[in-house]
Protein backbone atom coordinates (compact mmCIF):
# COMPACT_ATOMS: atom_id res chain seq x y z
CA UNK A 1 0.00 0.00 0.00
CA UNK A 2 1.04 3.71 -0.81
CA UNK A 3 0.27 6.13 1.64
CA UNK A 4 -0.55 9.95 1.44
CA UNK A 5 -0.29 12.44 4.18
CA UNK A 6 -2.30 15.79 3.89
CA UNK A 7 -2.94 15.03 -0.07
CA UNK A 8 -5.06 18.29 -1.95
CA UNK A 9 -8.92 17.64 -1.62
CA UNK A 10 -9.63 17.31 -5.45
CA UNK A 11 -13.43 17.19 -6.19
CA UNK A 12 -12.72 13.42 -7.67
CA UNK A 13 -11.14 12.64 -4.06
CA UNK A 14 -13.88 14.08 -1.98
CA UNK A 15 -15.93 11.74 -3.66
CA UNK A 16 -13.94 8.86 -3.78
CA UNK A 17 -14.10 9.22 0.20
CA UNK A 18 -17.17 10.00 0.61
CA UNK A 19 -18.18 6.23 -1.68
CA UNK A 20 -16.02 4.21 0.43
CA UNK A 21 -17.43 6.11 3.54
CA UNK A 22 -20.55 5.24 2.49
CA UNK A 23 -19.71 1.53 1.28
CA UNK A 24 -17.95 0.58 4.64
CA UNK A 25 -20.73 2.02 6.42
CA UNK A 26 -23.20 -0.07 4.25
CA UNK A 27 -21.08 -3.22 4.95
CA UNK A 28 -21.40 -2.28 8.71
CA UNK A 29 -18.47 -0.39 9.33
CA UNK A 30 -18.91 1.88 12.81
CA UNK A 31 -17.84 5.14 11.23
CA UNK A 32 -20.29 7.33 12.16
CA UNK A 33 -23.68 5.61 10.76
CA UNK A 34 -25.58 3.01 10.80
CA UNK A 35 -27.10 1.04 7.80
CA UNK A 36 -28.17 1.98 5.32
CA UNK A 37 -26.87 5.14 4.48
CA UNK A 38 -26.63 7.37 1.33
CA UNK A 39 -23.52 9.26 -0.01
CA UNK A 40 -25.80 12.41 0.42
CA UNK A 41 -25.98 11.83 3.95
CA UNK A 42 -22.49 10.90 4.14
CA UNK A 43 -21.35 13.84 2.68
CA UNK A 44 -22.85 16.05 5.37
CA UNK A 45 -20.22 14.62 7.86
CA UNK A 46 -17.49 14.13 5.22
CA UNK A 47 -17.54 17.80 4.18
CA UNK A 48 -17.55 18.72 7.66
CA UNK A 49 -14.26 16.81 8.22
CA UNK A 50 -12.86 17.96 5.07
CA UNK A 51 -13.33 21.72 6.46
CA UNK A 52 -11.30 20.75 9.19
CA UNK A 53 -8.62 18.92 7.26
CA UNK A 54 -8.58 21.36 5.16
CA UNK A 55 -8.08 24.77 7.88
CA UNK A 56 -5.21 23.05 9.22
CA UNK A 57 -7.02 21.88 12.19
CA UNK A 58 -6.44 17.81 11.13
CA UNK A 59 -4.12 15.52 9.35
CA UNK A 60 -5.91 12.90 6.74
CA UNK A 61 -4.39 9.58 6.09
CA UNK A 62 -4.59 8.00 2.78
CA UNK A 63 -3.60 4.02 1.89
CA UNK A 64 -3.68 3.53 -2.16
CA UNK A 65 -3.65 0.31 -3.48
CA UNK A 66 -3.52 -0.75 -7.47
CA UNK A 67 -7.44 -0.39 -7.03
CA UNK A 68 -7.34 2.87 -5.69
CA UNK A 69 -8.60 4.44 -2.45
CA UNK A 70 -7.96 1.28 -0.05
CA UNK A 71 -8.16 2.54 3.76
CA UNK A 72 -7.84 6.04 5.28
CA UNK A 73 -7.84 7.88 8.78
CA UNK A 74 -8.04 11.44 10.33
CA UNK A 75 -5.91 12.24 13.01
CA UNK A 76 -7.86 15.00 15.15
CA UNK A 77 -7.06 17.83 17.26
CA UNK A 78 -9.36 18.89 20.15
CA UNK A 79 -8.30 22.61 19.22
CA UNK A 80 -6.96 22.84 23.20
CA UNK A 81 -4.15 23.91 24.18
CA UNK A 82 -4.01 21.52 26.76
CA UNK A 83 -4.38 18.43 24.35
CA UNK A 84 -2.31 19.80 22.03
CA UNK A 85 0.38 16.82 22.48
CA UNK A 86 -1.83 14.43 21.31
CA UNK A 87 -4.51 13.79 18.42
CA UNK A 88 -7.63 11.56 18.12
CA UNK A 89 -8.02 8.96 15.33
CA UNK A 90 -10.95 9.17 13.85
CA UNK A 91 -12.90 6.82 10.97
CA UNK A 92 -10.61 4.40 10.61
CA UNK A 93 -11.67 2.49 7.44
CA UNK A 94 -11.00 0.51 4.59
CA UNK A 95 -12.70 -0.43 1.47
CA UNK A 96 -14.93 -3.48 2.16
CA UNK A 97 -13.69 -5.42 -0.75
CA UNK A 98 -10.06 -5.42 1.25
CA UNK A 99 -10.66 -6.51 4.43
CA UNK A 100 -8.49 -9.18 5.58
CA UNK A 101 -5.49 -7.84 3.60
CA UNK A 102 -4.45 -6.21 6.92
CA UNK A 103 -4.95 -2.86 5.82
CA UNK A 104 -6.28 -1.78 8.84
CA UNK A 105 -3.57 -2.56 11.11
CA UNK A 106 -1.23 -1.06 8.26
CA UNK A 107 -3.25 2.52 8.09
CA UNK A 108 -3.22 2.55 11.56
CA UNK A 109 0.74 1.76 12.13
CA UNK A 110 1.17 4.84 8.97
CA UNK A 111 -1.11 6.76 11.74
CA UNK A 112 1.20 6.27 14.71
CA UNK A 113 4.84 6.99 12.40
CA UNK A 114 2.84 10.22 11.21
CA UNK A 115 1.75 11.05 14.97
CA UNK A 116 5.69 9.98 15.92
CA UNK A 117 7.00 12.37 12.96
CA UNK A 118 4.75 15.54 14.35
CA UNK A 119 5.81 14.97 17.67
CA UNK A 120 2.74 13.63 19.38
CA UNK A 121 3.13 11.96 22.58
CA UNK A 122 -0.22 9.82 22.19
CA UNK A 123 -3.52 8.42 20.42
CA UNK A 124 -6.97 8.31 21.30
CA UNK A 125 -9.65 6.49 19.69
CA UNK A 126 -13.54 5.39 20.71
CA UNK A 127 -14.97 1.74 19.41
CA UNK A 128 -18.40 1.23 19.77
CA UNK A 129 -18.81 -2.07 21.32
CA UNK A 130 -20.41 -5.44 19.75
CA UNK A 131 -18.29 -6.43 17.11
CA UNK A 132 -15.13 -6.91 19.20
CA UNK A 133 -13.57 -3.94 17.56
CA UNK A 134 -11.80 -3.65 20.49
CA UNK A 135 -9.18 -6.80 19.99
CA UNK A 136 -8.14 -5.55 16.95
CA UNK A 137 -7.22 -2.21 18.66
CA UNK A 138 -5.76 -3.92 21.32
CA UNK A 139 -3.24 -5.88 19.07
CA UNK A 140 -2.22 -2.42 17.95
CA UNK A 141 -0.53 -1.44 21.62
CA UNK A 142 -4.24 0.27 22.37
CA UNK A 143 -5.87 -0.03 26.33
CA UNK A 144 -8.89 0.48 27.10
CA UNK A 145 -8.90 3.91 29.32
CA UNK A 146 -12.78 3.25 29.82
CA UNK A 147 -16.28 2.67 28.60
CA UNK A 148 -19.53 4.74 28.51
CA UNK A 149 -22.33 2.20 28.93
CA UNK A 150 -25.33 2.52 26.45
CA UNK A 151 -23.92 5.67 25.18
CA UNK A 152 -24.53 4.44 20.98
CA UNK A 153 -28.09 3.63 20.26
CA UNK A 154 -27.66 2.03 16.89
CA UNK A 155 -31.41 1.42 16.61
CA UNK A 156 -33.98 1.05 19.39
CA UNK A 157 -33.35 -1.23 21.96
CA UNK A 158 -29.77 -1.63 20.77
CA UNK A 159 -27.54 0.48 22.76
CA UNK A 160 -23.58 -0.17 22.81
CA UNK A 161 -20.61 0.95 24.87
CA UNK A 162 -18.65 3.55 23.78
CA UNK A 163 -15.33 2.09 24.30
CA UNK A 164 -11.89 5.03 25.05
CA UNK A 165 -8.55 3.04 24.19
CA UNK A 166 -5.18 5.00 24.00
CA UNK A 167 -1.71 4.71 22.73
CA UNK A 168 1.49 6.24 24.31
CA UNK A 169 3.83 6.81 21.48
């Protein structure tokens, strides 16, 4: 995989994003929505993100394959001083077609050498809990710093933890 840091926001980008935002939300990816979802809607939030990619606020992560857009990240800034030593990662994802490849775990390793390279002492991240997101995270040096019980309601009568892992760089 080929990855870009901080790569220009091209109109054909933006939307190749925003499909695979939409397609690994569709497949049942936990990045923000919850099945089914349209790239209209997705786009809201995208754009949103974008905006704050794109005012310096956040660092984007891209991972190219020979098919194209294959797995990407945000790394966020609270906008606090007092956090300014560390970053959140934000929807994690890759395309559904790739899962398995290990993509994830190799977006998320480009994450931690970019965090590393701007000087970042450490990485938060939420899961939402019942698809044992959580190992995978886990495998990546992440603890769990604590859960918010019921805090996701994915549809009624379905309410997940929110689960708060970190990783000291």
């Amino acid at each position: 995989m080929r990855f870009e840091l901080d790569p220009p926001l091209t109109p054909a980008l933006r939307q190749e994003i925003i499909a695979m935002w939409t397609d690994v939300s569709n497949a049942g990816g936990a990045v923000g929505f919850v099945p089914p979802v349209t790239q209209e809607q997705v786009a809201v939030t995208a754009n949103a993100a974008f905006d704050d990619f794109e005012a310096g606020h956040d660092h984007l992560v891209l991972g190219f394959d020979d098919d194209g857009l294959a797995a990407m990240l945000f790394l966020v800034s609270r906008r606090f001083y007092l956090s300014e030593h560390w970053r959140t990662v934000k929807r994690v994802m890759v395309r559904p077609g790739s899962q398995g490849s290990g993509y994830g775990a190799a977006i998320m390793r480009e994450g931690e050498r970019v965090a590393k390279s701007l000087g970042l002492e450490g990485l938060y991240l939420t899961v939402r809990s019942g698809h044992n997101i959580e190992k995978f995270y886990s495998q990546l040096g992440y603890k769990e710093v604590g859960r918010l019980p019921g805090t996701l309601r994915v549809a009624p009568g379905d309410d997940r933890d929110e689960i708060l892992m970190w990783l000291a760089l």
